[in-house]
Each structure stands twice: as structure tokens, then as C-alpha cells.
PDB file of N, CA and C in Angstrom:
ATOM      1  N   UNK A   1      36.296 -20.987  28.702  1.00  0.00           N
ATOM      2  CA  UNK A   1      35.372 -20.629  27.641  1.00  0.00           C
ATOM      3  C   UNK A   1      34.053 -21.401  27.772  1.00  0.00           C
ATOM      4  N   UNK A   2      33.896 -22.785  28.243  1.00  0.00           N
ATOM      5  CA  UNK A   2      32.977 -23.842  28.165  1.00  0.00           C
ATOM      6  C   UNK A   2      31.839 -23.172  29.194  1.00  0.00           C
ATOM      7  N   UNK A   3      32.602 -22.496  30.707  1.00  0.00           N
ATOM      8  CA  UNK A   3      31.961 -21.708  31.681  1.00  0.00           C
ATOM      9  C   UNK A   3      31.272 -20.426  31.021  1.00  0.00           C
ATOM     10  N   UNK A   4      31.922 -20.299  30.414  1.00  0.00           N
ATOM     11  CA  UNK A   4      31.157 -18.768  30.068  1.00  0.00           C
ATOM     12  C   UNK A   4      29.920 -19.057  29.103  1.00  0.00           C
ATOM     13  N   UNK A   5      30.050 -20.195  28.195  1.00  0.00           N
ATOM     14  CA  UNK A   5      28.775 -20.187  27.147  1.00  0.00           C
ATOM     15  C   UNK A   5      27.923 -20.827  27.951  1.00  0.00           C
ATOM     16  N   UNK A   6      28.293 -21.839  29.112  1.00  0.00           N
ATOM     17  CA  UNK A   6      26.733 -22.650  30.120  1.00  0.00           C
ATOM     18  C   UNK A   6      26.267 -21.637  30.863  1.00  0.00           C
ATOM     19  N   UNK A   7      27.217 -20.484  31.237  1.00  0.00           N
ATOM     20  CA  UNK A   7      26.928 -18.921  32.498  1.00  0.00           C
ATOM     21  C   UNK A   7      25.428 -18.574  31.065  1.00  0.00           C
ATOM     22  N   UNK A   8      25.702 -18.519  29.547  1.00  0.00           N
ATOM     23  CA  UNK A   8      24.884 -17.833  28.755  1.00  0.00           C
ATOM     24  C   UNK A   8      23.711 -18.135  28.783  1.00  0.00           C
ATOM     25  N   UNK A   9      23.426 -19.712  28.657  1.00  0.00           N
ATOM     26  CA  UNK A   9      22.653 -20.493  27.966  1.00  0.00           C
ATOM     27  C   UNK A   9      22.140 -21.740  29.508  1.00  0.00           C
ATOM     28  N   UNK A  10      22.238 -20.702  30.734  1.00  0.00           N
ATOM     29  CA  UNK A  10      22.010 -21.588  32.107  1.00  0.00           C
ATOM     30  C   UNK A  10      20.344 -21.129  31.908  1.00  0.00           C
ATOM     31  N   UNK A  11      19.789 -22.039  32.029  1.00  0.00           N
ATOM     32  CA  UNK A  11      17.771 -22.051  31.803  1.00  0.00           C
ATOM     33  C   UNK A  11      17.443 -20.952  33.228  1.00  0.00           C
ATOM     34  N   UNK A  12      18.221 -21.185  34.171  1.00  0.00           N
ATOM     35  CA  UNK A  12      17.469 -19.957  35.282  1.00  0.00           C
ATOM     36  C   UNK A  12      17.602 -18.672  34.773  1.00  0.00           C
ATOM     37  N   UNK A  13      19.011 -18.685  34.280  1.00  0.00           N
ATOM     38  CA  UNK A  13      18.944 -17.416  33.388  1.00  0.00           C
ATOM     39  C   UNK A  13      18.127 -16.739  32.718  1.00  0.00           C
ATOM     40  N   UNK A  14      18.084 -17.646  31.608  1.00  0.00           N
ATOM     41  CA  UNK A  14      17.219 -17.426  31.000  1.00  0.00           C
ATOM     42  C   UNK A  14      15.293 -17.211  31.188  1.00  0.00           C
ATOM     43  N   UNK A  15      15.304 -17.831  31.814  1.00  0.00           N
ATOM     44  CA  UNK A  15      13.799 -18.053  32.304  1.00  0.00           C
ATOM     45  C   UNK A  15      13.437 -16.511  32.827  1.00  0.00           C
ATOM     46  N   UNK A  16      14.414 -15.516  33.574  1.00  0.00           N
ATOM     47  CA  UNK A  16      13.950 -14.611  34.143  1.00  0.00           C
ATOM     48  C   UNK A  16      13.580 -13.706  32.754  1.00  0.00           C
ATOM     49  N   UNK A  17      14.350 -13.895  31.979  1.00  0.00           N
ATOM     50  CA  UNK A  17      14.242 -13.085  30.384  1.00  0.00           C
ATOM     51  C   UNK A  17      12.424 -13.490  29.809  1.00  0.00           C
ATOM     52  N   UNK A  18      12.775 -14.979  30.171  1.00  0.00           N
ATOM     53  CA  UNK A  18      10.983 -14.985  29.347  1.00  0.00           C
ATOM     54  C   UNK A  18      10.402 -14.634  29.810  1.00  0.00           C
ATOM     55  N   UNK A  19      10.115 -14.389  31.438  1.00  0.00           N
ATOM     56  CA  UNK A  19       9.345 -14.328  32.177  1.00  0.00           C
ATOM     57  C   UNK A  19       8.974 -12.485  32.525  1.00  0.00           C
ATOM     58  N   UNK A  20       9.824 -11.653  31.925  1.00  0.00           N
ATOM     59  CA  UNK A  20       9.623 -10.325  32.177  1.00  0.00           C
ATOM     60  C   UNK A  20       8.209 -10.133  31.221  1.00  0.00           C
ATOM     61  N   UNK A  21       7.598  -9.327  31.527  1.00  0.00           N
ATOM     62  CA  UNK A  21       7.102  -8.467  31.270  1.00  0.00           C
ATOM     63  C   UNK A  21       7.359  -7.784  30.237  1.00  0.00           C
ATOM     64  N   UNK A  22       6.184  -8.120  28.783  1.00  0.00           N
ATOM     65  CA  UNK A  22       6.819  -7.267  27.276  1.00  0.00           C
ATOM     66  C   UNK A  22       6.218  -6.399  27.402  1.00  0.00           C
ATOM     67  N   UNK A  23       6.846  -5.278  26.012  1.00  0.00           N
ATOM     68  CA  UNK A  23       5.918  -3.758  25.992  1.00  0.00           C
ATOM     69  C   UNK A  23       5.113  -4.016  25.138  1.00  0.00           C
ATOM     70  N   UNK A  24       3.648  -3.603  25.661  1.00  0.00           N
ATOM     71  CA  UNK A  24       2.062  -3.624  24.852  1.00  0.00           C
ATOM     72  C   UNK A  24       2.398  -3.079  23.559  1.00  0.00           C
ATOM     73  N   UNK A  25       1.897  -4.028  22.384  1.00  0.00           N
ATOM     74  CA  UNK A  25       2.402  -3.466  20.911  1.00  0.00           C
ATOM     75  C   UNK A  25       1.005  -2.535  20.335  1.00  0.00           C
ATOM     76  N   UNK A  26       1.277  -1.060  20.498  1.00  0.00           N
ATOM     77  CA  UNK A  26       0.246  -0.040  19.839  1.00  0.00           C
ATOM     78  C   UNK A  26      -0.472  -1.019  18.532  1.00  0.00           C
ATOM     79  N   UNK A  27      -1.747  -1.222  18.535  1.00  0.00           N
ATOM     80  CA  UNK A  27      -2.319  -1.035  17.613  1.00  0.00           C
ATOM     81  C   UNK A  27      -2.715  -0.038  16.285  1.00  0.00           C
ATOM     82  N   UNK A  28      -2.468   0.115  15.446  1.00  0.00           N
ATOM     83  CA  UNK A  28      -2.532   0.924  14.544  1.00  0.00           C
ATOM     84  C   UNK A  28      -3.795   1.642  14.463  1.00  0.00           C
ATOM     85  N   UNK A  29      -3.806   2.918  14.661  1.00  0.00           N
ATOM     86  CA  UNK A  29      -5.018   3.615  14.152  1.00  0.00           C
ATOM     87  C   UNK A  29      -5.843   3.196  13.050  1.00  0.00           C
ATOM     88  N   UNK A  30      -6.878   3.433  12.783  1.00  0.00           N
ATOM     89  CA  UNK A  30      -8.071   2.527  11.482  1.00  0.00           C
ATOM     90  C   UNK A  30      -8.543   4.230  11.436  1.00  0.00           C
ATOM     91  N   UNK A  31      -8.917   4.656  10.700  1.00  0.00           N
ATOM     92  CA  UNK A  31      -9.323   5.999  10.147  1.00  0.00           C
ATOM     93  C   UNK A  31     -11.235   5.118   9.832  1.00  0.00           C
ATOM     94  N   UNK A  32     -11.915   6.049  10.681  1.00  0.00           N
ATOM     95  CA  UNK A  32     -13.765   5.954  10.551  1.00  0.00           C
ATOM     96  C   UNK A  32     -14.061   5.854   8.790  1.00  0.00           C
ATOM     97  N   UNK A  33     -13.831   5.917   8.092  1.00  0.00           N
ATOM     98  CA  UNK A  33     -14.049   5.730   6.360  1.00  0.00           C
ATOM     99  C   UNK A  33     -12.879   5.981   5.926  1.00  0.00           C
ATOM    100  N   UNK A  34     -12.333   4.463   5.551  1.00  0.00           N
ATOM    101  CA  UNK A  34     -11.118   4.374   4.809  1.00  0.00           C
ATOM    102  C   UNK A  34     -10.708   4.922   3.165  1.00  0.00           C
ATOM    103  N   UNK A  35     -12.285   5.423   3.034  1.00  0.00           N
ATOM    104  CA  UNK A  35     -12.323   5.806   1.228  1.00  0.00           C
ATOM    105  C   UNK A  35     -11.556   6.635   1.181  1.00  0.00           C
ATOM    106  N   UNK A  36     -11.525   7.957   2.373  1.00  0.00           N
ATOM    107  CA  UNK A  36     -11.129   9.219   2.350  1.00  0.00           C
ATOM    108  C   UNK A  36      -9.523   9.462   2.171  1.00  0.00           C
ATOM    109  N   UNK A  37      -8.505   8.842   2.909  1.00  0.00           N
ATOM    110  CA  UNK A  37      -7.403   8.421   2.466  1.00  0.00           C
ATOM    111  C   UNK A  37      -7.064   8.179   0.796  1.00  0.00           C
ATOM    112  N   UNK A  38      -7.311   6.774   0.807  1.00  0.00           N
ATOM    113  CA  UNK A  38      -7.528   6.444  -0.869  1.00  0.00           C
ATOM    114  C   UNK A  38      -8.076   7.658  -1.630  1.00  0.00           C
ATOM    115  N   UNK A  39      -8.910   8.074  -1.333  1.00  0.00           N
ATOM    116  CA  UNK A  39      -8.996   9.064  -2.797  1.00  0.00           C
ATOM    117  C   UNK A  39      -8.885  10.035  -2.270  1.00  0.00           C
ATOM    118  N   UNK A  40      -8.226  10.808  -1.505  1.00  0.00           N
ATOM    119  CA  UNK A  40      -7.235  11.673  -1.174  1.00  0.00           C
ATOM    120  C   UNK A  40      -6.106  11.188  -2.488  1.00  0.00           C
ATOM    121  N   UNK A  41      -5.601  10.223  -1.760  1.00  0.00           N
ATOM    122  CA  UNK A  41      -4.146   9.335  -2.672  1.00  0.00           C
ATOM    123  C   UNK A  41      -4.050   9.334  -3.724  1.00  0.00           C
ATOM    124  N   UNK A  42      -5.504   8.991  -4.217  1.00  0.00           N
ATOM    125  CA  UNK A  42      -5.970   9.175  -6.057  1.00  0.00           C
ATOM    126  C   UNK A  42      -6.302  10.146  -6.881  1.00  0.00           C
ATOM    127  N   UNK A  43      -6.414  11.295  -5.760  1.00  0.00           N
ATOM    128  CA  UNK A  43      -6.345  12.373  -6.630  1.00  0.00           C
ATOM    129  C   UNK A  43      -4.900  13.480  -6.686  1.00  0.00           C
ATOM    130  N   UNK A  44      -4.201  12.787  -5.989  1.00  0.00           N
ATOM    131  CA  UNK A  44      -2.657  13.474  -5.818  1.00  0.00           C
ATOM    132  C   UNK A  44      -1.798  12.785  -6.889  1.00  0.00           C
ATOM    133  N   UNK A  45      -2.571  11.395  -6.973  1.00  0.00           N
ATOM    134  CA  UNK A  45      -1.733  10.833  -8.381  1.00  0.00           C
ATOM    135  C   UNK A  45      -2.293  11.283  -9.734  1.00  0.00           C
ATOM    136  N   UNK A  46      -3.725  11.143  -9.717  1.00  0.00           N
ATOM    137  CA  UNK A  46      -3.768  11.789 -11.061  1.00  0.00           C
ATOM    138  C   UNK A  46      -3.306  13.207 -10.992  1.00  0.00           C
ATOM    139  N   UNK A  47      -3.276  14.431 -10.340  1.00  0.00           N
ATOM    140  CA  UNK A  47      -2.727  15.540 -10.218  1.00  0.00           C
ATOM    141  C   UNK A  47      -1.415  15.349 -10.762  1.00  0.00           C
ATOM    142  N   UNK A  48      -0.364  14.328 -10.655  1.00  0.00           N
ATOM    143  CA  UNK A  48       0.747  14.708 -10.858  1.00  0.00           C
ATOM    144  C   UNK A  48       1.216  13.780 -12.126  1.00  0.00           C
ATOM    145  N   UNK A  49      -0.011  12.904 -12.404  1.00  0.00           N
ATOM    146  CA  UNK A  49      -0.011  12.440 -13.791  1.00  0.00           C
ATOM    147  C   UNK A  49      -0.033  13.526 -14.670  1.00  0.00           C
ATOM    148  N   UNK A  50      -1.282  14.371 -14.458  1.00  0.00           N
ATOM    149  CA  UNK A  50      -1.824  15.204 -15.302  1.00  0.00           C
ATOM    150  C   UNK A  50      -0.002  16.259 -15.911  1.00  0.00           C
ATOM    151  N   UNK A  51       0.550  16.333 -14.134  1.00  0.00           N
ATOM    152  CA  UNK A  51       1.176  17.411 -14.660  1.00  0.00           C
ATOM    153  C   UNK A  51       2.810  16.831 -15.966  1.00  0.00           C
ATOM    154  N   UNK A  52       3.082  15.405 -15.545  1.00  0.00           N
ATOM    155  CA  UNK A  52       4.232  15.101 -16.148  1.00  0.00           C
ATOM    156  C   UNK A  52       3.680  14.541 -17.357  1.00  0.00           C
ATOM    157  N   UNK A  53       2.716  13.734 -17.968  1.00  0.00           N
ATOM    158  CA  UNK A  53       1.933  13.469 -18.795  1.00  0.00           C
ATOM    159  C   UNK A  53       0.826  14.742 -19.324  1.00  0.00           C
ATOM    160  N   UNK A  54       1.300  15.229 -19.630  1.00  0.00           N
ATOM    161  CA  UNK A  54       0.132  16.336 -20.346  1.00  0.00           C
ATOM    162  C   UNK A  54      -0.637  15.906 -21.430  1.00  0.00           C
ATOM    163  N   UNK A  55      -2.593  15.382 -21.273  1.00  0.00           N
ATOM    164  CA  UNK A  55      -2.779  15.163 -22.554  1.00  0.00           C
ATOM    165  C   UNK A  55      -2.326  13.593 -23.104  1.00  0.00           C
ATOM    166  N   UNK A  56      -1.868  13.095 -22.363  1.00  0.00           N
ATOM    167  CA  UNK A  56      -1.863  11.456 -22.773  1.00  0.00           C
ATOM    168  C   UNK A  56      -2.731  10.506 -22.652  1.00  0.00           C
ATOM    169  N   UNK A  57      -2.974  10.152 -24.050  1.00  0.00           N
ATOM    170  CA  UNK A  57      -3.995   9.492 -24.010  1.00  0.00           C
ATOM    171  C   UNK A  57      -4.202   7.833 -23.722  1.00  0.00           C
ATOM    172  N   UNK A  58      -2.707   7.554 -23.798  1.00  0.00           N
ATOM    173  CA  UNK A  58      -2.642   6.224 -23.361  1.00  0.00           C
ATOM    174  C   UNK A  58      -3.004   6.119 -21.793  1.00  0.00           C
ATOM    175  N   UNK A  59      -2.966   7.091 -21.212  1.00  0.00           N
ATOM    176  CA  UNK A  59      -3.906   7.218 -19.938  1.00  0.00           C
ATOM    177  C   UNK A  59      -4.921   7.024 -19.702  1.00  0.00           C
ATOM    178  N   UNK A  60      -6.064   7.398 -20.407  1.00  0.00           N
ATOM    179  CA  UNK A  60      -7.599   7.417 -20.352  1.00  0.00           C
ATOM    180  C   UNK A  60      -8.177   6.049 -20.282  1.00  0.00           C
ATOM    181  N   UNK A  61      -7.469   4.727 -20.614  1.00  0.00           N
ATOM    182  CA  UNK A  61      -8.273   3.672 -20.521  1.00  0.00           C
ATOM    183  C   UNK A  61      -7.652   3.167 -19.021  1.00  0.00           C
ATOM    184  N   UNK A  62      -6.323   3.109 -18.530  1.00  0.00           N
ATOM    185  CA  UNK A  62      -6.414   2.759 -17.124  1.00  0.00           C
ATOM    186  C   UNK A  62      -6.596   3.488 -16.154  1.00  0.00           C
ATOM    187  N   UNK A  63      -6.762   4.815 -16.727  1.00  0.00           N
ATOM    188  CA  UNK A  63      -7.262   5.474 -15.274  1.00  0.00           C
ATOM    189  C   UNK A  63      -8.468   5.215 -15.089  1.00  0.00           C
ATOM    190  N   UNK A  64      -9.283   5.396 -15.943  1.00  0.00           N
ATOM    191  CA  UNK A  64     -10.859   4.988 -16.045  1.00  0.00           C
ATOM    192  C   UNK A  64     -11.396   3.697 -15.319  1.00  0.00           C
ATOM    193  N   UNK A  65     -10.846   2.467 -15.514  1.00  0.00           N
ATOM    194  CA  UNK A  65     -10.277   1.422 -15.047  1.00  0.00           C
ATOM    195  C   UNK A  65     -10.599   1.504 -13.495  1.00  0.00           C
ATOM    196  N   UNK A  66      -8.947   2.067 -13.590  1.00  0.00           N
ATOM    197  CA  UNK A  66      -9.119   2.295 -11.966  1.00  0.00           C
ATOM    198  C   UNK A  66      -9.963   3.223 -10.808  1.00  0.00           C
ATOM    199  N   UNK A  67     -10.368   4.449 -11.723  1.00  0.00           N
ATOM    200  CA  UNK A  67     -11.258   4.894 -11.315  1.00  0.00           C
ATOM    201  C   UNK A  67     -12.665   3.923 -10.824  1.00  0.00           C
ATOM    202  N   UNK A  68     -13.008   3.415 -11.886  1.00  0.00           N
ATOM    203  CA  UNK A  68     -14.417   2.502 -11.766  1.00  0.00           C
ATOM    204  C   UNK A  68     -14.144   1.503 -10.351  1.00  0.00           C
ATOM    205  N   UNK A  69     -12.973   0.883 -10.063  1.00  0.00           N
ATOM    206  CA  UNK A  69     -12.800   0.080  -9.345  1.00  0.00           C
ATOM    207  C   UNK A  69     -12.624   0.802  -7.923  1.00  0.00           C
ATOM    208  N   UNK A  70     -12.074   1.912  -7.999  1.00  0.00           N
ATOM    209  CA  UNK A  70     -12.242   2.425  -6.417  1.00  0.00           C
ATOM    210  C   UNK A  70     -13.425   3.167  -6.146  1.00  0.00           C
ATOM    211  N   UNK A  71     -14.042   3.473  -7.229  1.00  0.00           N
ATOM    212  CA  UNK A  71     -15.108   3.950  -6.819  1.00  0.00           C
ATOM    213  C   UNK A  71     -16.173   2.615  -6.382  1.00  0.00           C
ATOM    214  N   UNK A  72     -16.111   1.537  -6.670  1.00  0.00           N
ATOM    215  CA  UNK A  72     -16.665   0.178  -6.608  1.00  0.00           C
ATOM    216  C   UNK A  72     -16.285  -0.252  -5.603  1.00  0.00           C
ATOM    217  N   UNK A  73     -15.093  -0.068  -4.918  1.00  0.00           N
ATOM    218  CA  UNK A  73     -14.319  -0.669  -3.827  1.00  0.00           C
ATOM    219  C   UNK A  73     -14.884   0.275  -2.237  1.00  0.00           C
ATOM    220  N   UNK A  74     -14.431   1.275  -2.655  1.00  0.00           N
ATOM    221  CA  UNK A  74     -15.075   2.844  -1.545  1.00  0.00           C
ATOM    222  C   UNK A  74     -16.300   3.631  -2.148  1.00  0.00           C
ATOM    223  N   UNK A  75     -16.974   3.146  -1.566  1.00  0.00           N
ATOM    224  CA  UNK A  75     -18.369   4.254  -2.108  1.00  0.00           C
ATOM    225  C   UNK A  75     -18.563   5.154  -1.352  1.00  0.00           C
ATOM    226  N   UNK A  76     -18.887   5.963  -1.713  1.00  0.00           N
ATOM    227  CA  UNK A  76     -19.039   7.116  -1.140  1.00  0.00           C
ATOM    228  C   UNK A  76     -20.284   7.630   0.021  1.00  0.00           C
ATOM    229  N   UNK A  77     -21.108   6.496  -0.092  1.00  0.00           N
ATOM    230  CA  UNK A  77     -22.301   6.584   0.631  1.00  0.00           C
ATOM    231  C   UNK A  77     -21.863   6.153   2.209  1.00  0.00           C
ATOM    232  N   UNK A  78     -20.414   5.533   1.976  1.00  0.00           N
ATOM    233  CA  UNK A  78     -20.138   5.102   3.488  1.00  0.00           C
ATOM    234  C   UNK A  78     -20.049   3.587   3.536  1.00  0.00           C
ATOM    235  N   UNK A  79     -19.841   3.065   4.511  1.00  0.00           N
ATOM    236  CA  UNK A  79     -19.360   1.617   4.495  1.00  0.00           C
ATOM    237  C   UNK A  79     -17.963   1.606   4.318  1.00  0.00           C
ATOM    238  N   UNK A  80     -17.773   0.508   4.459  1.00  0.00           N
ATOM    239  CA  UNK A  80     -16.474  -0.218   4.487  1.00  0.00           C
ATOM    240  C   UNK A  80     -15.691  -0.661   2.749  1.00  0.00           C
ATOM    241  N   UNK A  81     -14.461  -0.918   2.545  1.00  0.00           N
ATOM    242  CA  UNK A  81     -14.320  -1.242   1.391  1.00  0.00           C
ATOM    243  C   UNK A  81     -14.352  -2.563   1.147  1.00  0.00           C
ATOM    244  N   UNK A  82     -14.483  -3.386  -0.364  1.00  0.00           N
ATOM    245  CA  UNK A  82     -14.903  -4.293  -0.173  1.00  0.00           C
ATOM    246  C   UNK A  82     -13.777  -4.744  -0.708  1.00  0.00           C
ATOM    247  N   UNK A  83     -13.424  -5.856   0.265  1.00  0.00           N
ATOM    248  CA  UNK A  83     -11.782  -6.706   0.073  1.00  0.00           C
ATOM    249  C   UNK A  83     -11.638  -7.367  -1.323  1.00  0.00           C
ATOM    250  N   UNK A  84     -13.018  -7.963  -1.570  1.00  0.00           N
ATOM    251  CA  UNK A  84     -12.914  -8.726  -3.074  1.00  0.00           C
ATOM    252  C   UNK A  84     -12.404  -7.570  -4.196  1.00  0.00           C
ATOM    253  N   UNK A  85     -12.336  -6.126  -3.724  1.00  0.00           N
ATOM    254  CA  UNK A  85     -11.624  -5.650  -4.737  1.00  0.00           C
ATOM    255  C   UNK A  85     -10.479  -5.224  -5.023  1.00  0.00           C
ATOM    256  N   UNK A  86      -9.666  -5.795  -4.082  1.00  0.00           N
ATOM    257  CA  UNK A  86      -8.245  -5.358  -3.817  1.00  0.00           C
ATOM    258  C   UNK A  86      -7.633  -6.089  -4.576  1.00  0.00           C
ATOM    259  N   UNK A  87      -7.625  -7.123  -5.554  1.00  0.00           N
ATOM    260  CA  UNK A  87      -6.715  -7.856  -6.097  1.00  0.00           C
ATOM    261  C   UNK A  87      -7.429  -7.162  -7.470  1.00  0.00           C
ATOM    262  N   UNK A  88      -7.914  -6.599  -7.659  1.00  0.00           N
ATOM    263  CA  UNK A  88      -8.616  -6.117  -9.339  1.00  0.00           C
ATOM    264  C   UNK A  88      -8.099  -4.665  -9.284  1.00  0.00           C
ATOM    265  N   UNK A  89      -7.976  -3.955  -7.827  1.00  0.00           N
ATOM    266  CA  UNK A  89      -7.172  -2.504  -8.221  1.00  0.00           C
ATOM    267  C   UNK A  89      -5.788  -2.948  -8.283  1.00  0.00           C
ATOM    268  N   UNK A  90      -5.126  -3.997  -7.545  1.00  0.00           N
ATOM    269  CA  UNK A  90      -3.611  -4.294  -7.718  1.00  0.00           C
ATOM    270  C   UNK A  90      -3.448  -3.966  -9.082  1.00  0.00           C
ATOM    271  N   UNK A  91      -4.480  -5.108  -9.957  1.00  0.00           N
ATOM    272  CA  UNK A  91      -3.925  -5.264 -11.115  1.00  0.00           C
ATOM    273  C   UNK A  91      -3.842  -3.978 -11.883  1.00  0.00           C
ATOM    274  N   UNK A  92      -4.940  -3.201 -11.476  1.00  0.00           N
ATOM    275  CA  UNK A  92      -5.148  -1.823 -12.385  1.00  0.00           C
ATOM    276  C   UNK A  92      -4.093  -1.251 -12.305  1.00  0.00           C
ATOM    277  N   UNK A  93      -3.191  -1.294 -10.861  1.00  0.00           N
ATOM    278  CA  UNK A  93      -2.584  -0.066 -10.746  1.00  0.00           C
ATOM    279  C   UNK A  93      -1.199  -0.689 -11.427  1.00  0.00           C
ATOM    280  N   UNK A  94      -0.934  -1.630 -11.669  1.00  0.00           N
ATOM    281  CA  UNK A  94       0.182  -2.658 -12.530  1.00  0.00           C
ATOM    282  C   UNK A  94      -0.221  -2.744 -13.941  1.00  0.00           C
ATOM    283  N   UNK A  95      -1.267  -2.641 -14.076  1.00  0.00           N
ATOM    284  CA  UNK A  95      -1.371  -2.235 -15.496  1.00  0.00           C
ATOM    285  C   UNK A  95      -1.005  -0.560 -15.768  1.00  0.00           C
ATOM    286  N   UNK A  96      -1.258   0.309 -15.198  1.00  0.00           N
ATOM    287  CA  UNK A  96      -1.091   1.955 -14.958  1.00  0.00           C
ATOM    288  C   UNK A  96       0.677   1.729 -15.061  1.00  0.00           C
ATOM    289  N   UNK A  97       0.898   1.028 -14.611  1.00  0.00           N
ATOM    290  CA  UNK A  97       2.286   1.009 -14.316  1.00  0.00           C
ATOM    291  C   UNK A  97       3.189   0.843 -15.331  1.00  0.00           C
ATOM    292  N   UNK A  98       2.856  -0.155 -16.014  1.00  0.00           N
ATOM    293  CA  UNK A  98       3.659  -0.966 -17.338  1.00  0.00           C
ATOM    294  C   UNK A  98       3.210   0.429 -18.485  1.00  0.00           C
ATOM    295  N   UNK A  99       2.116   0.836 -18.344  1.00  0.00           N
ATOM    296  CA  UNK A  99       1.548   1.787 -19.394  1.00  0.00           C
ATOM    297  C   UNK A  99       2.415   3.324 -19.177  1.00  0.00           C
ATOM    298  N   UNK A 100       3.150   3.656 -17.845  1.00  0.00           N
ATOM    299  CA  UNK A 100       3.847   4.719 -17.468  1.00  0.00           C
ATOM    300  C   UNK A 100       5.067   4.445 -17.823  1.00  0.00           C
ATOM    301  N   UNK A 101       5.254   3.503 -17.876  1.00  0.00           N
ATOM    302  CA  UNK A 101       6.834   2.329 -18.323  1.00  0.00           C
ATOM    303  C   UNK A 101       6.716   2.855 -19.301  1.00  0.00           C
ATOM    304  N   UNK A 102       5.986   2.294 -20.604  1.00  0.00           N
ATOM    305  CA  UNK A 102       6.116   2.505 -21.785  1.00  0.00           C
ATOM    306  C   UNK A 102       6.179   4.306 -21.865  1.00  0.00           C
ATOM    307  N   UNK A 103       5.414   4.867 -21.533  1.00  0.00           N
ATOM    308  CA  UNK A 103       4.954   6.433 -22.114  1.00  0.00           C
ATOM    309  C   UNK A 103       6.397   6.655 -21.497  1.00  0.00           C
ATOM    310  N   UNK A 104       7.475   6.475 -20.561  1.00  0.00           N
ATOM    311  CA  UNK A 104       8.902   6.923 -20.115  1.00  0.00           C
ATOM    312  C   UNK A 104       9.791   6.474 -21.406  1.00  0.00           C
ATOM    313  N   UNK A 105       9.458   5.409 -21.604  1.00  0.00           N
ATOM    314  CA  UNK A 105      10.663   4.804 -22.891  1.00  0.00           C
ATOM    315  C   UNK A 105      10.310   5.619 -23.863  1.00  0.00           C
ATOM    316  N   UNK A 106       9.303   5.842 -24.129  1.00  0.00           N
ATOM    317  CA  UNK A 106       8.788   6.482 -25.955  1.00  0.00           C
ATOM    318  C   UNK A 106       9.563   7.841 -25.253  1.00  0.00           C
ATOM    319  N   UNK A 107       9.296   8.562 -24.292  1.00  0.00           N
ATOM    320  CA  UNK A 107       9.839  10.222 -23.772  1.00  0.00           C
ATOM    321  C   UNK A 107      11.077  10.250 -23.911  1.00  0.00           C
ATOM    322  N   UNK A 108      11.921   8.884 -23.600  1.00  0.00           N
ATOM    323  CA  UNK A 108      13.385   9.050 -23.604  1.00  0.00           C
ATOM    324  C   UNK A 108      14.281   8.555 -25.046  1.00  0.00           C
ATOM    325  N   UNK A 109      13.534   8.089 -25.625  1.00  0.00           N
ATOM    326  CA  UNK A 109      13.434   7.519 -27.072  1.00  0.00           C
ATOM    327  C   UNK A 109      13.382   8.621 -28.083  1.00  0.00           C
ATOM    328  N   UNK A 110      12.898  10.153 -27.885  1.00  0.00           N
ATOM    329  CA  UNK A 110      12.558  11.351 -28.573  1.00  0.00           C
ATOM    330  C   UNK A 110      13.978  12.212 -28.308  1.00  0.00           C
TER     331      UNK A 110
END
């Protein structure tokens, strides 16, 4: 048994393992204006807000919210988005969240 775990753990062994040749890790595609995605994304969510929420108005202050902030974040004129706003849509969309929380409890509460 003692032969077989030093045969495992013999450094020439091993060495040929480090020494191969890894596979090149693809870089991820970057899309030329990242806005287009995102509000693609943002308008498939409000679409399907609209449709399970009909008319809720506890909606109108964080969507607005978040609206203002991606439109602040991705402008539309082009450029890049601006990172300082990624921790202010987190929060929006966690506030959207707790506010969908509630509007589910009051729905299942009826």
C-alpha cells in the first residue's frame, strides 16, 4: 500500500502533470453598448410586472427609482456604464423586491 501512495505522489510524476500544457480559458464576449442588454432586461420585467400586478401602485415609486438609476447608469447617448451605480440599482432592485414580497403576502392573504 505504502508503494502505491509514493508510485502517486512521486514529484517526476507529477511534474509531467504541471508541466503539460493547459486549455486557453475563452474570454467572455463584452457586447459594444452594454445598455442594450439591460434595458432589453428592464423592459421584459416591467412587461411581466405589468401583467401579474395589474395597476399597482405600490409599484410606481420603485420602479421610477429604478428607472432613474439605469437610465443614469446607461445613457443612451452611448458610453459605457458607470460602476458607481451598481450598488444604488442593487439596492433598488432589493427594494422592488421586498415591495413584490409584500404585494404576494397581501394576494395570498385575500
Amino acid at each position: 500500500m505504502a508503494d502505491r501512495i509514493d508510485e502517486l505522489f512521486n514529484p517526476e510524476r507529477l511534474r509531467r502533470h504541471w508541466e503539460a500544457p493547459s486549455a486557453p480559458v475563452p474570454e467572455p464576449a463584452v457586447p459594444e453598448d452594454p445598455s442594450v442588454p439591460v434595458r432589453a432586461q428592464y423592459q421584459a420585467l416591467l412587461d411581466s410586472l405589468d401583467q401579474r400586478y395589474p395597476g399597482a401602485a405600490a409599484l410606481r415609486f420603485p420602479l421610477e427609482t429604478l428607472s432613474g438609476l439605469i437610465d443614469a447608469a446607461f445613457p443612451t447617448e452611448g458610453g459605457g456604464a458607470d460602476p458607481k451605480q451598481r450598488g444604488a440599482i442593487v439596492a433598488a432592485l432589493e427594494n422592488l423586491e421586498e415591495t413584490l414580497w409584500a404585494l404576494d403576502v397581501a394576494r395570498v392573504r385575500r
